[in-house]
PDB file of N, CA and C in Angstrom:
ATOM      1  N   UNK A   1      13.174  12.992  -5.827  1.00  0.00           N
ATOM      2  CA  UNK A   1      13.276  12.933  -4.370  1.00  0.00           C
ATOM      3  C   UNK A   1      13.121  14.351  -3.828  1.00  0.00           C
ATOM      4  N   UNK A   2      12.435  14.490  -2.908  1.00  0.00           N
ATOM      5  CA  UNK A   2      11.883  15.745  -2.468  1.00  0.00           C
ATOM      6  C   UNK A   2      12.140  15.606  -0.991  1.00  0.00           C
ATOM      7  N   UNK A   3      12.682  16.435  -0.009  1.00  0.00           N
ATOM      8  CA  UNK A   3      13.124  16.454   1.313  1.00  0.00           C
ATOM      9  C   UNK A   3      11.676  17.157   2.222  1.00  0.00           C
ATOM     10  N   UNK A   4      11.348  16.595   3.205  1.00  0.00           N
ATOM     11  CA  UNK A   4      10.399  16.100   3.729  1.00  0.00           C
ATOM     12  C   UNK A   4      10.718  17.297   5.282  1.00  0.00           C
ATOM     13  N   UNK A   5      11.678  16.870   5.995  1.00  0.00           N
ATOM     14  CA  UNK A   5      11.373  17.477   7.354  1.00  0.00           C
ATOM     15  C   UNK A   5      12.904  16.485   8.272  1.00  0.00           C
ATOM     16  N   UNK A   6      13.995  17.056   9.000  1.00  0.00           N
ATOM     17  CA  UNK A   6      14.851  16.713   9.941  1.00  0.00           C
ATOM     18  C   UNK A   6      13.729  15.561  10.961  1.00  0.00           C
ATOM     19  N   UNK A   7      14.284  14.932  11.432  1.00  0.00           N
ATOM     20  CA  UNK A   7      13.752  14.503  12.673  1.00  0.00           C
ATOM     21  C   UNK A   7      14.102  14.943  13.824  1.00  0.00           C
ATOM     22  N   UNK A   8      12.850  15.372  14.484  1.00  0.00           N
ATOM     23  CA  UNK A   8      13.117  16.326  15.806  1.00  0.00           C
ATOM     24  C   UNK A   8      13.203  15.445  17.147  1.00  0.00           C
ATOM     25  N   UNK A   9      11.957  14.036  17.053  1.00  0.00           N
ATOM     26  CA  UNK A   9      12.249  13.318  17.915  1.00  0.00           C
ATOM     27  C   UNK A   9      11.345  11.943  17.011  1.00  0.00           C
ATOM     28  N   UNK A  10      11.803  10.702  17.962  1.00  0.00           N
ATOM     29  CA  UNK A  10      10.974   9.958  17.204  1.00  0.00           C
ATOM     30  C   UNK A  10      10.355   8.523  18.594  1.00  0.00           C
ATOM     31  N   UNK A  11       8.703   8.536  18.491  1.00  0.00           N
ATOM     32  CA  UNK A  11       8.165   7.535  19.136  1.00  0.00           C
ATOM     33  C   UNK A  11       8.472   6.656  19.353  1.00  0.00           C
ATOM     34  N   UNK A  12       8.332   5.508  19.782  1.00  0.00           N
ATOM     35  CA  UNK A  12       8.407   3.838  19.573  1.00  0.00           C
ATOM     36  C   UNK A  12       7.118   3.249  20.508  1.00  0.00           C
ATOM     37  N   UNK A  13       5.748   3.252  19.321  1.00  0.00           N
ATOM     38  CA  UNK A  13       4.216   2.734  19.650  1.00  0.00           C
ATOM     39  C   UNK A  13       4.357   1.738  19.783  1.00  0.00           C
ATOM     40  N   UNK A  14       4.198   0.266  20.662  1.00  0.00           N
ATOM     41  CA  UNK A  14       4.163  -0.667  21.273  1.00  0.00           C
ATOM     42  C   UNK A  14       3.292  -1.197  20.177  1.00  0.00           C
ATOM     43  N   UNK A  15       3.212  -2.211  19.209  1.00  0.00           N
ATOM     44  CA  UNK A  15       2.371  -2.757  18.807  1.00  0.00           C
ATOM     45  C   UNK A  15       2.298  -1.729  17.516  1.00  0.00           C
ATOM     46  N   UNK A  16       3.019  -0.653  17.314  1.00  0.00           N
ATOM     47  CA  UNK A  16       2.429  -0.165  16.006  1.00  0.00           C
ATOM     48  C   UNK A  16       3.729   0.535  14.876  1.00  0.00           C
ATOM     49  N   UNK A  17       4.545   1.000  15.934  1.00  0.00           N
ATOM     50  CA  UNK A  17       5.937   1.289  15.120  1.00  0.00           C
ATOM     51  C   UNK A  17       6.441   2.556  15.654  1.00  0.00           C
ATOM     52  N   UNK A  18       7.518   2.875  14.676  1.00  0.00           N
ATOM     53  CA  UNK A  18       8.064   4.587  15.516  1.00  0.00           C
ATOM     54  C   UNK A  18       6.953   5.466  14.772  1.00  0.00           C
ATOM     55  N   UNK A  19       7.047   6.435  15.404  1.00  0.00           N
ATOM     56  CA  UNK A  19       6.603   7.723  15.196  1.00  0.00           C
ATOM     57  C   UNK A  19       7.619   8.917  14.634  1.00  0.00           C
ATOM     58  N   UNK A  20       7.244   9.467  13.751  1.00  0.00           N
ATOM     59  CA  UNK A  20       8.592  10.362  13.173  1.00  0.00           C
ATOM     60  C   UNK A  20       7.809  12.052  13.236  1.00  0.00           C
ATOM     61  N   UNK A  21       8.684  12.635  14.381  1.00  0.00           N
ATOM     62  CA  UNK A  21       8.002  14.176  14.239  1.00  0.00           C
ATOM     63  C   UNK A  21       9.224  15.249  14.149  1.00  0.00           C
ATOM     64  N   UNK A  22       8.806  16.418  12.961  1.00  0.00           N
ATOM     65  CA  UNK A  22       7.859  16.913  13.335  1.00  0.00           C
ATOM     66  C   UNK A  22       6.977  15.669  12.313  1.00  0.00           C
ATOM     67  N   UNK A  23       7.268  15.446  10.678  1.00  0.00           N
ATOM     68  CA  UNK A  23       6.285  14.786  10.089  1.00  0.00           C
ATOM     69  C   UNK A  23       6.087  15.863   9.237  1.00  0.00           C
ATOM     70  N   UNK A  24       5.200  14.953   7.814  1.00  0.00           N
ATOM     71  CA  UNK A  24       5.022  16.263   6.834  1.00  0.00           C
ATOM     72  C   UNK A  24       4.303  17.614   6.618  1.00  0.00           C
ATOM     73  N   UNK A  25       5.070  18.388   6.295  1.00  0.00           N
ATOM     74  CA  UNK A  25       4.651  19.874   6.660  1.00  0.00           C
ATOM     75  C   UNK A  25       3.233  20.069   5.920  1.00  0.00           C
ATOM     76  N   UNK A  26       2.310  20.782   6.879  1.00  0.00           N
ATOM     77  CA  UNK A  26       0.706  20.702   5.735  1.00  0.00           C
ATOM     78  C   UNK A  26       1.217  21.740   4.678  1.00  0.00           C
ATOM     79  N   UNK A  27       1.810  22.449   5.055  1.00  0.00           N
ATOM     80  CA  UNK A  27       2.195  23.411   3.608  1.00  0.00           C
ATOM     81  C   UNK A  27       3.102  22.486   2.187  1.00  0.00           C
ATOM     82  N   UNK A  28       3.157  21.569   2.393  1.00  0.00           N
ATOM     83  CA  UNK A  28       3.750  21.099   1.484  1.00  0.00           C
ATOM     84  C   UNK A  28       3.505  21.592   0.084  1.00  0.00           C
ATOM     85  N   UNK A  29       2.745  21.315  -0.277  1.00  0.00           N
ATOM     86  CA  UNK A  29       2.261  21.528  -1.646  1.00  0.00           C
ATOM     87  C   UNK A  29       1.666  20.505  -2.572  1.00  0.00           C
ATOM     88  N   UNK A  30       1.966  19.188  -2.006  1.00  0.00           N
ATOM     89  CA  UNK A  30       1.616  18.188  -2.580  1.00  0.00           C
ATOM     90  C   UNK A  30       0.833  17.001  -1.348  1.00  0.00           C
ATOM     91  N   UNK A  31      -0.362  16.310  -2.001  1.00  0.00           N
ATOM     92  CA  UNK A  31      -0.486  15.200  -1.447  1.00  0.00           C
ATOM     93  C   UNK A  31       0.287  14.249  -0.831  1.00  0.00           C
ATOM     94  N   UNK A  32       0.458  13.581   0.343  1.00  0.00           N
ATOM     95  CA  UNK A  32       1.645  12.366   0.546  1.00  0.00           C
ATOM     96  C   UNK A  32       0.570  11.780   1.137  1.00  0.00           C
ATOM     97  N   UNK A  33       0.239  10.805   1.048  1.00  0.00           N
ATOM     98  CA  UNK A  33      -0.883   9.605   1.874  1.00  0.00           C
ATOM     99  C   UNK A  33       0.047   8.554   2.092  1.00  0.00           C
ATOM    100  N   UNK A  34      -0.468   7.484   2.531  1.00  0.00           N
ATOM    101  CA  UNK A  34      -0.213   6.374   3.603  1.00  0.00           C
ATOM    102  C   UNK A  34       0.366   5.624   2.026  1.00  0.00           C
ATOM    103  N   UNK A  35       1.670   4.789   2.812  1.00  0.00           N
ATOM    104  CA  UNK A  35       1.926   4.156   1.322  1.00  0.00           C
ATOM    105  C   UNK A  35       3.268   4.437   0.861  1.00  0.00           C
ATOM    106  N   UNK A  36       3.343   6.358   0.954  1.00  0.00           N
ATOM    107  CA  UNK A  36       4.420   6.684   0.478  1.00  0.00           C
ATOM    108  C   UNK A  36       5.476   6.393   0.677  1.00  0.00           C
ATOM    109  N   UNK A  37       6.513   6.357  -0.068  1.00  0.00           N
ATOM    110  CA  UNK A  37       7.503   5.726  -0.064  1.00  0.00           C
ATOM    111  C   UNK A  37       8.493   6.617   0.200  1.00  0.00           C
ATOM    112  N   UNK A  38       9.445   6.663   1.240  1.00  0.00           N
ATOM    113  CA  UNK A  38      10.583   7.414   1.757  1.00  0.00           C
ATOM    114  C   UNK A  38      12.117   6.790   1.929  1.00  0.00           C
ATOM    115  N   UNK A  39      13.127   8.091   1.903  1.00  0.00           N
ATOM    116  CA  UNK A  39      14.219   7.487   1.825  1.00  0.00           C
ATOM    117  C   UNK A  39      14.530   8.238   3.594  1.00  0.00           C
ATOM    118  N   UNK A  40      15.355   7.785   4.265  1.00  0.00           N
ATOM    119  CA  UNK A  40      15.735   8.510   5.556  1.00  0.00           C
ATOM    120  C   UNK A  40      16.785   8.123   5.843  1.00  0.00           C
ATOM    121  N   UNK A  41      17.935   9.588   5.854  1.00  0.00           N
ATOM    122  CA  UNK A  41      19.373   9.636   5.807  1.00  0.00           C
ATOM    123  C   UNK A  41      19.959  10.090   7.239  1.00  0.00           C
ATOM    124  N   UNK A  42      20.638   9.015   7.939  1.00  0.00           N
ATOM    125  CA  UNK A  42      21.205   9.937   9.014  1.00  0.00           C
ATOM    126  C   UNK A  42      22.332  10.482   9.141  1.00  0.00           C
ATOM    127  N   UNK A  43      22.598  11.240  10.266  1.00  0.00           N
ATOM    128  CA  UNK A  43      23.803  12.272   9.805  1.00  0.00           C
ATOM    129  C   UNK A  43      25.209  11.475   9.541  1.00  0.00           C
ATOM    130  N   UNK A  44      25.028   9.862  10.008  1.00  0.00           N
ATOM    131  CA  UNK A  44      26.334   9.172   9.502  1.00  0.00           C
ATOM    132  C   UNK A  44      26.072   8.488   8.265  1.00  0.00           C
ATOM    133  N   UNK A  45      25.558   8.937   7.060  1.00  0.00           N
ATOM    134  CA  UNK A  45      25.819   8.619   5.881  1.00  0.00           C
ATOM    135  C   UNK A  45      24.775   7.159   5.944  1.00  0.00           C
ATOM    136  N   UNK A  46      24.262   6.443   6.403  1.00  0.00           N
ATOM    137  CA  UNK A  46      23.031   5.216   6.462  1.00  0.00           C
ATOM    138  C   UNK A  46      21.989   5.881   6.153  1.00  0.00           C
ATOM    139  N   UNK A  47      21.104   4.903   4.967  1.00  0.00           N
ATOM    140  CA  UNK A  47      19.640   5.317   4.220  1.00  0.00           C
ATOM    141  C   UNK A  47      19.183   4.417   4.700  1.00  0.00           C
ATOM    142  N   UNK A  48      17.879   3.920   5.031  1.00  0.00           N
ATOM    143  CA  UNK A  48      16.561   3.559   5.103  1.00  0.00           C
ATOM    144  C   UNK A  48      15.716   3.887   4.147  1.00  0.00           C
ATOM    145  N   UNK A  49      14.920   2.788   3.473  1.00  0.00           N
ATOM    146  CA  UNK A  49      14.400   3.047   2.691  1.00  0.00           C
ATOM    147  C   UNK A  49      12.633   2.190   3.658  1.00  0.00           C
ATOM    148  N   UNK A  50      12.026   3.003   2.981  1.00  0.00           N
ATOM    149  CA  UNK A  50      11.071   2.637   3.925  1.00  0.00           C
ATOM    150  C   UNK A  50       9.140   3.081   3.483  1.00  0.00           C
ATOM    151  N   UNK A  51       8.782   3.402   4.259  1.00  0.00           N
ATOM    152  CA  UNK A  51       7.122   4.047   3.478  1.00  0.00           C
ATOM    153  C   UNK A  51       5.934   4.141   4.939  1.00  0.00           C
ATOM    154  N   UNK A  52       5.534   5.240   4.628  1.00  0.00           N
ATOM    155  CA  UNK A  52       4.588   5.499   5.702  1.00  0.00           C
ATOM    156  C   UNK A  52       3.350   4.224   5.742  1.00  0.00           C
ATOM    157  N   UNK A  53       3.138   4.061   7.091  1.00  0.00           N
ATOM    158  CA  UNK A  53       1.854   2.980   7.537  1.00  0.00           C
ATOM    159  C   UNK A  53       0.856   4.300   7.955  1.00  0.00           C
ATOM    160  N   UNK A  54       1.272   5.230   8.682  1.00  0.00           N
ATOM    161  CA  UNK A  54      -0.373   5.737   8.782  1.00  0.00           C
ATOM    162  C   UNK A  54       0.103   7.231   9.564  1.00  0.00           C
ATOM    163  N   UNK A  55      -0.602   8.002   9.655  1.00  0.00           N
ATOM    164  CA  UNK A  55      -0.530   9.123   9.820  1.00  0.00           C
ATOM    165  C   UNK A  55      -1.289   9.254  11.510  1.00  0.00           C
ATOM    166  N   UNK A  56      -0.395   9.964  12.448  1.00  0.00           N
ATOM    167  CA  UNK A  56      -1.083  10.009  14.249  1.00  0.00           C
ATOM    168  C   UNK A  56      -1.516  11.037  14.318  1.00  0.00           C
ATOM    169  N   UNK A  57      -2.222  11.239  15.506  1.00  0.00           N
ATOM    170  CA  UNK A  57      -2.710  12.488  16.320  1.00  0.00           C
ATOM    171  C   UNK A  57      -1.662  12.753  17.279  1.00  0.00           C
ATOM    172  N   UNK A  58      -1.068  13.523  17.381  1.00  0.00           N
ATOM    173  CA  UNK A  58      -0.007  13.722  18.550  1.00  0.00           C
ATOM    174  C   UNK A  58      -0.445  15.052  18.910  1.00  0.00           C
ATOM    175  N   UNK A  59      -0.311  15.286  20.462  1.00  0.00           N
ATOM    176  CA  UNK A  59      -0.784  16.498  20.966  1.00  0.00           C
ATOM    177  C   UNK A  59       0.764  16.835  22.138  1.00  0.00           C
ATOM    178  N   UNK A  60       1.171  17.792  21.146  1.00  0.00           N
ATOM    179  CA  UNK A  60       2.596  18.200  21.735  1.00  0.00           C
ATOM    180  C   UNK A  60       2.331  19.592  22.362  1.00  0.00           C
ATOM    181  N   UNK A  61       0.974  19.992  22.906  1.00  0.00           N
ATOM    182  CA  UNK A  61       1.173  21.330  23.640  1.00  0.00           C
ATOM    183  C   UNK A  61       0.740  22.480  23.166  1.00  0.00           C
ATOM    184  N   UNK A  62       1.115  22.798  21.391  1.00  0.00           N
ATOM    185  CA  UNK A  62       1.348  23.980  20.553  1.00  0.00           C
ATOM    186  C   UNK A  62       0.515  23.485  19.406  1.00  0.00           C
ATOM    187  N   UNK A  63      -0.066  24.104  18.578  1.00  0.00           N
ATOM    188  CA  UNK A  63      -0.017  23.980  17.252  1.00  0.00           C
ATOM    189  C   UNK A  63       0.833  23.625  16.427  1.00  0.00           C
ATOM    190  N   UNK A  64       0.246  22.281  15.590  1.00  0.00           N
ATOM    191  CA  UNK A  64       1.261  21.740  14.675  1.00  0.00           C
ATOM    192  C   UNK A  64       1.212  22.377  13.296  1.00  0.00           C
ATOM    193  N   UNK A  65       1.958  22.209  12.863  1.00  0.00           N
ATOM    194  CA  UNK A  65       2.219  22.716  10.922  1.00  0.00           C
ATOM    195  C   UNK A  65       2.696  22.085  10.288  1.00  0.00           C
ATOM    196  N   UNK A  66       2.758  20.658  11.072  1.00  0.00           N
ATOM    197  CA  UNK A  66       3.166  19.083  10.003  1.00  0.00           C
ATOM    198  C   UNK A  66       2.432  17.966  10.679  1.00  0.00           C
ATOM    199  N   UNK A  67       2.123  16.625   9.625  1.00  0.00           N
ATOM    200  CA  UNK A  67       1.683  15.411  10.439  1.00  0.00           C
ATOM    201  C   UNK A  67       2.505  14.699  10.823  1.00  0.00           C
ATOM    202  N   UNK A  68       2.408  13.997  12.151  1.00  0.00           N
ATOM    203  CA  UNK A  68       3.118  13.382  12.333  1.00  0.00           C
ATOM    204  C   UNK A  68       3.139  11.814  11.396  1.00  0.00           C
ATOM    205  N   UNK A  69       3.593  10.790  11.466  1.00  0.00           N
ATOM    206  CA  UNK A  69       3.346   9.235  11.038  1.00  0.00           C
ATOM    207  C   UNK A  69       3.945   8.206  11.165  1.00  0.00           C
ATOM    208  N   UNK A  70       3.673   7.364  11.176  1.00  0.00           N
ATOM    209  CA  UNK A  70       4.224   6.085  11.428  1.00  0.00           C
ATOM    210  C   UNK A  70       4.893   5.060  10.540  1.00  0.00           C
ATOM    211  N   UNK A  71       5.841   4.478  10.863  1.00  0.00           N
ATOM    212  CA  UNK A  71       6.707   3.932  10.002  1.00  0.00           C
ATOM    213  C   UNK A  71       6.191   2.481  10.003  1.00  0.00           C
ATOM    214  N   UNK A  72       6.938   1.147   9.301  1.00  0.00           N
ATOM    215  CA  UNK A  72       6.358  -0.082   9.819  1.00  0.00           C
ATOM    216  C   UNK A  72       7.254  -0.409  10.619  1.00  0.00           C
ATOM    217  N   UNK A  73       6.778  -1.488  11.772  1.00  0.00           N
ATOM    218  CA  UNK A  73       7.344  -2.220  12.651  1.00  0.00           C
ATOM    219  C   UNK A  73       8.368  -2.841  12.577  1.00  0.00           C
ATOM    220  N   UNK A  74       8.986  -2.963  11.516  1.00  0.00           N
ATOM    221  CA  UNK A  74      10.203  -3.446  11.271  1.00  0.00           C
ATOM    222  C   UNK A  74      11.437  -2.306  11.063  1.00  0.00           C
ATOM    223  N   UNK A  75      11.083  -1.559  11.449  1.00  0.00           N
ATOM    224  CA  UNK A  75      11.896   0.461  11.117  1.00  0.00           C
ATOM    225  C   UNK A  75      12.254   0.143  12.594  1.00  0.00           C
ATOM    226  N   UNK A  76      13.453   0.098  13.522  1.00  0.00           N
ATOM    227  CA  UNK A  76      13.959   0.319  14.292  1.00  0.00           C
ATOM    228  C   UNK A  76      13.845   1.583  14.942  1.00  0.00           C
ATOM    229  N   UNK A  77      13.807   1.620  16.070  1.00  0.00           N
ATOM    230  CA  UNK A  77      13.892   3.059  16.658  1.00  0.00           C
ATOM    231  C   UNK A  77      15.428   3.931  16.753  1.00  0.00           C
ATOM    232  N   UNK A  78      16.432   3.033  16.852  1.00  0.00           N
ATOM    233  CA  UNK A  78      17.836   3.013  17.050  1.00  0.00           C
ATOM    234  C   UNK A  78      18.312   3.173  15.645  1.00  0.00           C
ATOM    235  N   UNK A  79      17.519   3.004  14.369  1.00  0.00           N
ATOM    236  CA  UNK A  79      18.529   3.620  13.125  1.00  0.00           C
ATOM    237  C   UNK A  79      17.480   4.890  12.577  1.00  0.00           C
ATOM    238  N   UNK A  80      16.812   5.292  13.205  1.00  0.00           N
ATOM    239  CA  UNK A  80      15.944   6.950  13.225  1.00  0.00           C
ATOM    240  C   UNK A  80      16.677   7.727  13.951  1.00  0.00           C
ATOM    241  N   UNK A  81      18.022   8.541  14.296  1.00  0.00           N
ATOM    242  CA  UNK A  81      18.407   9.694  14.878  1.00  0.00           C
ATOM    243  C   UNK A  81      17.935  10.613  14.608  1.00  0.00           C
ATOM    244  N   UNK A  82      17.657  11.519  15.366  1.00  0.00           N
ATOM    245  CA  UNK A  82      17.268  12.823  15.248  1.00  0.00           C
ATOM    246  C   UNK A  82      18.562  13.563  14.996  1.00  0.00           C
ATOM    247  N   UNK A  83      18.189  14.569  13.495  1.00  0.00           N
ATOM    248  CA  UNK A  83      18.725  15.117  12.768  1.00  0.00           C
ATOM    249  C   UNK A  83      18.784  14.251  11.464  1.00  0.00           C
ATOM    250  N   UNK A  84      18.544  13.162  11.392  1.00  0.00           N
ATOM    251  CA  UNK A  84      18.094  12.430   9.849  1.00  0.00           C
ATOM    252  C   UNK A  84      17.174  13.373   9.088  1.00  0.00           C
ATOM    253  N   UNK A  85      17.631  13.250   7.853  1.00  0.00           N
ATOM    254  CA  UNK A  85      16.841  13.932   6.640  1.00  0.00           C
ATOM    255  C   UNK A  85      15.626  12.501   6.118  1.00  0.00           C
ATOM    256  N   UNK A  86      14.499  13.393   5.850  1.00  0.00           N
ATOM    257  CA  UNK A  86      13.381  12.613   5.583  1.00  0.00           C
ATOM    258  C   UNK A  86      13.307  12.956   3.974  1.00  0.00           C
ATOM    259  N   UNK A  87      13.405  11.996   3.035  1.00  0.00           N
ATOM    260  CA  UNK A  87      12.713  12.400   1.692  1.00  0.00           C
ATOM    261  C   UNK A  87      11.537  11.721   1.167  1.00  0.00           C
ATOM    262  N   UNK A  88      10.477  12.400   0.329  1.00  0.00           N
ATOM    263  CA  UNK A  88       9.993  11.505  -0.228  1.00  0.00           C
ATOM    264  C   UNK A  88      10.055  11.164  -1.458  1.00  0.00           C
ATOM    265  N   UNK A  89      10.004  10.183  -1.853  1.00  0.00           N
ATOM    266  CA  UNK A  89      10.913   9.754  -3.247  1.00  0.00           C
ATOM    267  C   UNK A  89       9.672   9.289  -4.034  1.00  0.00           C
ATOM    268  N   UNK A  90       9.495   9.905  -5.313  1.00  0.00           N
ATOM    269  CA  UNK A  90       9.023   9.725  -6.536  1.00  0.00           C
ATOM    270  C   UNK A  90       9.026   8.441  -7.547  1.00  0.00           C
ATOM    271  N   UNK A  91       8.333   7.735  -8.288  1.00  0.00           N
ATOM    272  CA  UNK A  91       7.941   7.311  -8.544  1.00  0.00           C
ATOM    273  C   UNK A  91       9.536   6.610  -9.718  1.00  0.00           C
ATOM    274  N   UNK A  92       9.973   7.664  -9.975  1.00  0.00           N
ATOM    275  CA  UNK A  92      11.515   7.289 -10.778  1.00  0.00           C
ATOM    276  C   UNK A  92      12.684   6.950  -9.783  1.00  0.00           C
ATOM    277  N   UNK A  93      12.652   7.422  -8.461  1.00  0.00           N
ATOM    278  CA  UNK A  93      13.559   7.400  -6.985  1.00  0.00           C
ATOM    279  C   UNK A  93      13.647   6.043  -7.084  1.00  0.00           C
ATOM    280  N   UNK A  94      12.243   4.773  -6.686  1.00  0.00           N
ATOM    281  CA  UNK A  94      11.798   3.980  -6.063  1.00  0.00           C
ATOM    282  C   UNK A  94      12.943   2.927  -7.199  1.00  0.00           C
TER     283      UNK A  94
END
């Protein structure tokens, strides 16, 4: 399990799901594509286990240095707080 990025704020796309930003940092070091599988902890001790549907264009003003992405439609907007820890979890995690 590898920690991903806090949540700073998070969407809710009509027809497509939340949005989680900032989203993964391009410096990462590793590949993460659509698929991946994540754990997301909020600051009251509740996991979500969950996996990216697709990766957005979001234009917040500034230059980004992470992607944003989308969760599936069944990911609530109300159990995503901002300040949740994002991980992505490995293949032994799952």
């Amino acid at each position: 399990m590898q920690f991903l990025f806090e949540i700073e704020d998070v969407f809710d796309i009509g027809g497509r799901g939340c949005v989680l930003v900032p989203g993964v940092p391009y410096a990462f070091g590793q590949d993460v594509k659509t698929g991946a599988q994540l754990l997301i902890e909020t600051p009251q001790g509740t996991q979500v286990r969950t996996n990216i549907v697709a990766f957005e264009m979001i234009n917040r003003g500034r230059p980004m240095v992470h992607a944003p992405f989308s969760l599936p439609r069944a990911v609530a907007k109300s159990s995503l707080p901002v300040g949740s820890k994002v991980y992505l979890l490995g293949s032994a995690d799952v």
